[in-house]
N, C-alpha and C. Protein backbone atom coordinates (compact mmCIF):
# COMPACT_ATOMS: atom_id res chain seq x y z
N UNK A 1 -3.84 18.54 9.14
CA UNK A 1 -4.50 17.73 8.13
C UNK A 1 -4.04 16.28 8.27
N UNK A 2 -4.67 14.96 8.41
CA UNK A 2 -4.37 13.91 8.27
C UNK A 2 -3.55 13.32 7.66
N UNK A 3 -3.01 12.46 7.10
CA UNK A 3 -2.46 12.08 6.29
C UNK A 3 -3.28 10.78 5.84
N UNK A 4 -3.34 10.80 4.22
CA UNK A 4 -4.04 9.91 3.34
C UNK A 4 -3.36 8.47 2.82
N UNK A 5 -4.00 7.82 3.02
CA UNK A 5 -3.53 6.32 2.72
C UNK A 5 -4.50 5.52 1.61
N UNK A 6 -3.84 5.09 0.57
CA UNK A 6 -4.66 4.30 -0.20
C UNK A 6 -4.49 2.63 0.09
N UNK A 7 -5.87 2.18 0.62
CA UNK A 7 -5.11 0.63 0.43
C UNK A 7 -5.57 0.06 -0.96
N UNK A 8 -4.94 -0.94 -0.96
CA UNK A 8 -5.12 -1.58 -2.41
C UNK A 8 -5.03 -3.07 -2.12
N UNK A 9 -6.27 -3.68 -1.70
CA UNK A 9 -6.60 -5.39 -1.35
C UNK A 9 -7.61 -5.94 -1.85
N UNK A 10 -7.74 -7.28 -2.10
CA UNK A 10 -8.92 -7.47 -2.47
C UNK A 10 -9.64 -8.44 -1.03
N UNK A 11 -8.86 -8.94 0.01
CA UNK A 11 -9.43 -9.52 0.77
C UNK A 11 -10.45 -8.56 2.39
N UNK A 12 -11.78 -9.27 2.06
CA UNK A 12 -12.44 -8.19 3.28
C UNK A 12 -11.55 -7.90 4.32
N UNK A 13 -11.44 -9.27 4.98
CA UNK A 13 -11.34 -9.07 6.37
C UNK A 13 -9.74 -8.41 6.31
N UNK A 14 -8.72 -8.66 5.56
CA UNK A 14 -7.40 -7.77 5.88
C UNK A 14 -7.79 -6.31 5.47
N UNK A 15 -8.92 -6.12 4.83
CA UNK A 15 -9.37 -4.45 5.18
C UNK A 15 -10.04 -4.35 5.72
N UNK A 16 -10.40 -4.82 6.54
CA UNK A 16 -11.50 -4.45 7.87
C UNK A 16 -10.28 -4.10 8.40
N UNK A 17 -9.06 -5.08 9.47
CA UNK A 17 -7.90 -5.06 9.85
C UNK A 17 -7.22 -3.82 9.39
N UNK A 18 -6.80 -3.45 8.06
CA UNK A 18 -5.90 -2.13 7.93
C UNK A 18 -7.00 -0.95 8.22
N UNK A 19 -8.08 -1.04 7.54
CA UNK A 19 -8.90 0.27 7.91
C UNK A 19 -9.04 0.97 9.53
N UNK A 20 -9.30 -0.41 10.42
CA UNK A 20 -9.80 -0.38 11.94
C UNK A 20 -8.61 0.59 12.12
N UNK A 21 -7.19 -0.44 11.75
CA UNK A 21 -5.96 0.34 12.43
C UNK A 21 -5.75 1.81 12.09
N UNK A 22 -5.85 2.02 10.80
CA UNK A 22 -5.53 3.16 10.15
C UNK A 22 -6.76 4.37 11.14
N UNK A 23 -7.98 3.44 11.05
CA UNK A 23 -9.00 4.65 11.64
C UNK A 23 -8.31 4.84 13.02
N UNK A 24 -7.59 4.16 14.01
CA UNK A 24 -7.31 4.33 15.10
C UNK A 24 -6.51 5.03 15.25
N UNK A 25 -5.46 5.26 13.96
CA UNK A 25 -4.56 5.99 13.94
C UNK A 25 -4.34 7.40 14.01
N UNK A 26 -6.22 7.76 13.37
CA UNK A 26 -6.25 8.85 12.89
C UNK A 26 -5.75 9.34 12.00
N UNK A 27 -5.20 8.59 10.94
CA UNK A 27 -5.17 8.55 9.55
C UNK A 27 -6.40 8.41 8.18
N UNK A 28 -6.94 9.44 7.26
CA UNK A 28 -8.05 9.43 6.33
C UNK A 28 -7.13 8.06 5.53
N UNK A 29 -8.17 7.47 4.67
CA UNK A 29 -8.23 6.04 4.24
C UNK A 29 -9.19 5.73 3.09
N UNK A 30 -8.91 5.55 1.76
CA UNK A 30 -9.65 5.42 0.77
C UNK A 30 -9.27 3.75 0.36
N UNK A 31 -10.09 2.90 0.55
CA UNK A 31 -9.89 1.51 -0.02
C UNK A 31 -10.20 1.22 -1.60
N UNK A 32 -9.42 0.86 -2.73
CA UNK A 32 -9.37 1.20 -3.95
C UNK A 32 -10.57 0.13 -4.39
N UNK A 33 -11.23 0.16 -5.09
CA UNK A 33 -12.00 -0.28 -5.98
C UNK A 33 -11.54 -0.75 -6.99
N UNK A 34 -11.87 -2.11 -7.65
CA UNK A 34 -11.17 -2.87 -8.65
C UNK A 34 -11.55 -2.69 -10.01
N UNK A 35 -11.54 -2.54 -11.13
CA UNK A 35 -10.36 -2.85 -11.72
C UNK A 35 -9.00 -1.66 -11.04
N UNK A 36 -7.88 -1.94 -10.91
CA UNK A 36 -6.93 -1.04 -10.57
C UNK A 36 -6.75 0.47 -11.41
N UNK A 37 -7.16 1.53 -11.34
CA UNK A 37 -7.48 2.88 -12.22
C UNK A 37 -6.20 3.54 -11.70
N UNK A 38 -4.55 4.22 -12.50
CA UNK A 38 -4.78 5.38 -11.75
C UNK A 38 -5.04 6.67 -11.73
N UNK A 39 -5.71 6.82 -12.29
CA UNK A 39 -6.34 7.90 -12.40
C UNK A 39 -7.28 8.37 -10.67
N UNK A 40 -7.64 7.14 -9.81
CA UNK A 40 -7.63 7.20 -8.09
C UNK A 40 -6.71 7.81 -7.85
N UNK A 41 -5.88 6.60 -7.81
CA UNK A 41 -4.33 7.42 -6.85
C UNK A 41 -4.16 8.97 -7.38
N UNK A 42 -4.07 9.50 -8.64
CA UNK A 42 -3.78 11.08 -9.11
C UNK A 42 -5.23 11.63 -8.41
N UNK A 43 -6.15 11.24 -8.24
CA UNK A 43 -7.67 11.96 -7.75
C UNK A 43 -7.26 12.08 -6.28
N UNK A 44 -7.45 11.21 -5.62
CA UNK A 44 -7.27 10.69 -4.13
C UNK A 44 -5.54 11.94 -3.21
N UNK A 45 -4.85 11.50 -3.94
CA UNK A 45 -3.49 12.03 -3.71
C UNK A 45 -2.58 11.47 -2.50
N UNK A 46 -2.82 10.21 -2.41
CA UNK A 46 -2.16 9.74 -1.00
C UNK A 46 -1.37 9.82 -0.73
N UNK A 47 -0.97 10.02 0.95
CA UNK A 47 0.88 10.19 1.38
C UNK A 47 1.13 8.55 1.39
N UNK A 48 0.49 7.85 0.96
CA UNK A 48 1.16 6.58 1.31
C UNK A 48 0.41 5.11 0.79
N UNK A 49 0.54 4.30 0.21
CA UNK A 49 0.10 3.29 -0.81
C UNK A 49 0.64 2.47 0.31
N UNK A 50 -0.79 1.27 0.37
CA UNK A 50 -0.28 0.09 0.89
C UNK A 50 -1.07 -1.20 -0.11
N UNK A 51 -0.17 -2.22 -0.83
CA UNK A 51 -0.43 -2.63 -1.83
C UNK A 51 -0.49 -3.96 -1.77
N UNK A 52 -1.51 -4.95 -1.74
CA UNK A 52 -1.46 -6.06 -1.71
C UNK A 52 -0.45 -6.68 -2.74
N UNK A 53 0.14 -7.60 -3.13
CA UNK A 53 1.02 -7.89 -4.50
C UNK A 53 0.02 -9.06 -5.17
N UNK A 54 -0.85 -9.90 -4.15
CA UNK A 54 -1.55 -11.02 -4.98
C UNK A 54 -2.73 -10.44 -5.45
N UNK A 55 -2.88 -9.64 -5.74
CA UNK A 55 -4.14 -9.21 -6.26
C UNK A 55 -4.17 -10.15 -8.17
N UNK A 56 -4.61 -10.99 -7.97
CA UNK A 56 -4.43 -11.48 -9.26
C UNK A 56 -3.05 -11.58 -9.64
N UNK A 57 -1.93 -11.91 -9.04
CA UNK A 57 -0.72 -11.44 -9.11
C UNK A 57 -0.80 -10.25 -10.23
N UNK A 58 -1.28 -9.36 -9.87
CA UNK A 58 -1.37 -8.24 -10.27
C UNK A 58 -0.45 -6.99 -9.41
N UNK A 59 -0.06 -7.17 -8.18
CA UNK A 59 0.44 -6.00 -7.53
C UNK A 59 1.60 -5.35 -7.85
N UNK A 60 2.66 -6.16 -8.32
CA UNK A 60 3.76 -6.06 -8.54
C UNK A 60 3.76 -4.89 -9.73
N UNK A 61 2.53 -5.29 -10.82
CA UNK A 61 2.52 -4.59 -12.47
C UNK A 61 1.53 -3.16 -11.59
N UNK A 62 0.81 -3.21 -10.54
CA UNK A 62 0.77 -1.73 -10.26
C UNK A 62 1.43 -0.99 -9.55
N UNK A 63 2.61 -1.81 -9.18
CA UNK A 63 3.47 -0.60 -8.18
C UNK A 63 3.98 -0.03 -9.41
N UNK A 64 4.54 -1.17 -10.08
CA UNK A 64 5.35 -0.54 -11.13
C UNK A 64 4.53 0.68 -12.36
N UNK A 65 3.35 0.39 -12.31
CA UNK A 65 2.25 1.58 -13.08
C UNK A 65 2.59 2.70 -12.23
N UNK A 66 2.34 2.60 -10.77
CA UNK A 66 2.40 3.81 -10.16
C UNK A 66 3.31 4.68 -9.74
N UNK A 67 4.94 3.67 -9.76
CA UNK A 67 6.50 4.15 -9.87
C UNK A 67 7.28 4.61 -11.08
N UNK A 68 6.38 4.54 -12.34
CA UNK A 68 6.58 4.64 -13.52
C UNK A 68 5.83 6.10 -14.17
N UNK A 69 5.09 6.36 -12.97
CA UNK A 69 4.04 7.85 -13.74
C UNK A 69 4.47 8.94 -12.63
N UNK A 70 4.75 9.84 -13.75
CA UNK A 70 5.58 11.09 -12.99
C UNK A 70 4.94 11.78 -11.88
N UNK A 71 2.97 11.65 -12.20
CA UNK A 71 2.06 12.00 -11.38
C UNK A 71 1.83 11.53 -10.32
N UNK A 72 2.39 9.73 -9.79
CA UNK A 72 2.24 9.19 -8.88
C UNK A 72 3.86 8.29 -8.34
N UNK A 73 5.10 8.64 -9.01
CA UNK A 73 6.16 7.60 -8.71
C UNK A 73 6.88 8.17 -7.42
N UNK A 74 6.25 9.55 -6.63
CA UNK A 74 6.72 10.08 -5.61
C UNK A 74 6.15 9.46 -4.29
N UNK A 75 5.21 8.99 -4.70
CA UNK A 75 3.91 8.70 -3.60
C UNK A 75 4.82 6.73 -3.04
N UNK A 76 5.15 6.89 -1.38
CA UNK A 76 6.30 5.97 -1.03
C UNK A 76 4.71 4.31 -1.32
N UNK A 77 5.23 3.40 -1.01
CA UNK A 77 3.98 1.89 -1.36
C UNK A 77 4.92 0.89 -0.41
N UNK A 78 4.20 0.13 0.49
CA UNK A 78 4.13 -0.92 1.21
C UNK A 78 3.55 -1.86 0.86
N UNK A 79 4.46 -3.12 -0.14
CA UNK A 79 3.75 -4.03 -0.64
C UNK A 79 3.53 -4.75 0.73
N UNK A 80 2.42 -6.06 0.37
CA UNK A 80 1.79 -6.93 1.20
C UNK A 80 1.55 -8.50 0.99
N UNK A 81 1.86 -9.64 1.30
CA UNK A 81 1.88 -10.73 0.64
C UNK A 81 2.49 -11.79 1.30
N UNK A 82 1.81 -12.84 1.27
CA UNK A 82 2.12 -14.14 1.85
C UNK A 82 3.75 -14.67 1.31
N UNK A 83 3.83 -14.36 0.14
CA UNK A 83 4.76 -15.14 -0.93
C UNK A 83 6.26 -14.61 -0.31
N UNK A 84 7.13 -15.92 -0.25
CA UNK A 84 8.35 -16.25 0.46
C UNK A 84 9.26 -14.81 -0.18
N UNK A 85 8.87 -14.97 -1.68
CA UNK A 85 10.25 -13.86 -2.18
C UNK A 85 9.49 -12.49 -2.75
N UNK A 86 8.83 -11.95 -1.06
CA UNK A 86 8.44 -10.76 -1.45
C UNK A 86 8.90 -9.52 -1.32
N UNK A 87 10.57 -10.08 -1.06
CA UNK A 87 11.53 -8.96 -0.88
C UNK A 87 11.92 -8.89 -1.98
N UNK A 88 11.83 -9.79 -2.76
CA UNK A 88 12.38 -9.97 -4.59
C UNK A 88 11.88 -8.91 -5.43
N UNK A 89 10.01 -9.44 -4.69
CA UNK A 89 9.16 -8.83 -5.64
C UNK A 89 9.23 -7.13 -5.50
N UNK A 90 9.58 -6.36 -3.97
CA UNK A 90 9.00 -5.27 -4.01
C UNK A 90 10.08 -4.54 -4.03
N UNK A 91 10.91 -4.83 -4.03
CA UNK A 91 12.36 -4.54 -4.62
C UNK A 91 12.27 -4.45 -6.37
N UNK A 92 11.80 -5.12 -7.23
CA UNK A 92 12.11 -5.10 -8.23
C UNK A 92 10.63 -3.94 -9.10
N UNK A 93 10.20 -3.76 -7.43
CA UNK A 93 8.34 -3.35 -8.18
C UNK A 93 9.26 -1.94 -7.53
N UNK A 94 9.95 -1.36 -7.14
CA UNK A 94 10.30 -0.17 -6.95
C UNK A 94 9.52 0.36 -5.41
N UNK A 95 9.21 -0.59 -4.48
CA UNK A 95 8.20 -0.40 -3.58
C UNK A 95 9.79 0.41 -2.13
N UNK A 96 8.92 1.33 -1.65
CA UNK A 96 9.94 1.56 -0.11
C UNK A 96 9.66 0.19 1.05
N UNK A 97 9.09 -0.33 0.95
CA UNK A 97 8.78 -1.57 1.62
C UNK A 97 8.00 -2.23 1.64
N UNK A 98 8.10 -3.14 2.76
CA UNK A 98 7.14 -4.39 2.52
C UNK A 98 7.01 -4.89 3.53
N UNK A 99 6.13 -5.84 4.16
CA UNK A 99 5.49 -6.48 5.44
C UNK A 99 4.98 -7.64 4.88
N UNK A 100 5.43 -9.23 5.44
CA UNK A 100 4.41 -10.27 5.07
C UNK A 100 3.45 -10.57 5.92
N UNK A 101 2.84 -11.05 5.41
CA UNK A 101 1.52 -11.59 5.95
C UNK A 101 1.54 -12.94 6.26
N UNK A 102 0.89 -13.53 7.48
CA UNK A 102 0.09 -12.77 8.04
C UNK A 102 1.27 -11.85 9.43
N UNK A 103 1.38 -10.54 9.34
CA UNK A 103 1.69 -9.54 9.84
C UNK A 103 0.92 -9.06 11.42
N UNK A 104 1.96 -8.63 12.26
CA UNK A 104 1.48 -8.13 13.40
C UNK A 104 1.07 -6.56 13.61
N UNK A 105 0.03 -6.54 14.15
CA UNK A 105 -0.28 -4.82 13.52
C UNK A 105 0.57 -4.19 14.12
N UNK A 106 0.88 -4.34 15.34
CA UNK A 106 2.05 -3.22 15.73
C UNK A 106 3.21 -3.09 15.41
N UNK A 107 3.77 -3.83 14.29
CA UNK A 107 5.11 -4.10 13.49
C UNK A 107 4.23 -3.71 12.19
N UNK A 108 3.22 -3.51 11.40
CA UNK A 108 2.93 -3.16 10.62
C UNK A 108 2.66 -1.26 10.73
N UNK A 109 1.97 -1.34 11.98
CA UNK A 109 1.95 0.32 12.40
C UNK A 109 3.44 1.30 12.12
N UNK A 110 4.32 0.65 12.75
CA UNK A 110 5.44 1.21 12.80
C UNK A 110 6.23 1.31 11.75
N UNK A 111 5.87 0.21 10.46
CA UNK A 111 6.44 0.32 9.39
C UNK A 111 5.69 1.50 8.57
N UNK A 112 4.48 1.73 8.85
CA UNK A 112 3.97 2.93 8.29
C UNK A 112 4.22 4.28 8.75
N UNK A 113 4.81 4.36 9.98
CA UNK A 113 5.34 5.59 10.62
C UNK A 113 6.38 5.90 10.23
N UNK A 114 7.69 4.69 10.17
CA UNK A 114 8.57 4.81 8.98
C UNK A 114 8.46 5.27 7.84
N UNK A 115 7.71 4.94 6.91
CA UNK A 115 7.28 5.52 6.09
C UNK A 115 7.57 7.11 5.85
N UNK A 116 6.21 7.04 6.19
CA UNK A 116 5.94 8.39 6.65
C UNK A 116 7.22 9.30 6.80
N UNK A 117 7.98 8.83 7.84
CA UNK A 117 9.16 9.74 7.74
C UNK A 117 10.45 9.88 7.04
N UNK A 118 10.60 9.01 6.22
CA UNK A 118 11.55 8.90 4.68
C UNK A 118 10.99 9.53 3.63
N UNK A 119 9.51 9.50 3.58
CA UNK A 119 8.99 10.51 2.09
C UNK A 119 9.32 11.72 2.40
């Protein structure tokens, strides 16, 4: 069975970019729809959250929604973000890691394989 990935962005083209990779990966891939619900993530069930943080500087208040609910605080999240102190942020958002942008996919690939093998 694949393993499921939710991304969570609002910019096209860096999900064109994670989707392409993820499809290459042979990884299934649900791109979230906005307003942020989670009631997705509990539907969906992903092995793995990858989370923009500027979403309206909004990302940070949904890791922490989704590290905070007993139904989803197991599920590991790779925040994402231009911003200098986004080791601050995903550290304090309860995230297993983080990658800035703009990011190299094959240093982004491998951080998701990581992943993967700490959950």
């Amino acid at each position: 069975m694949k393993k499921k990935v939710l991304v969570i962005d609002k910019d096209p083209a860096i999900i064109d970019v994670i989707t392409f990779m993820l499809k290459d990966e042979g990884y299934d891939f649900l791109v979230s729809q906005k307003p942020f619900n989670i009631e997705e993530v509990k539907d969906y069930k992903p092995a793995l959250i990858l989370l923009h943080n500027g979403l309206n500087s909004e990302g940070s208040l949904i890791c922490k929604l989704i590290k905070g609910n007993p139904d989803t605080n197991f599920i590991p999240v790779i925040m994402s973000s231009t911003r200098n102190d986004l080791p601050q942020i995903a550290e304090e958002s309860c995230a297993e890691a983080y990658i800035q942008k703009p990011f190299d996919i094959d240093d982004f690939l491998q951080l998701i394989r990581k992943t993967f093998l700490i959950s």
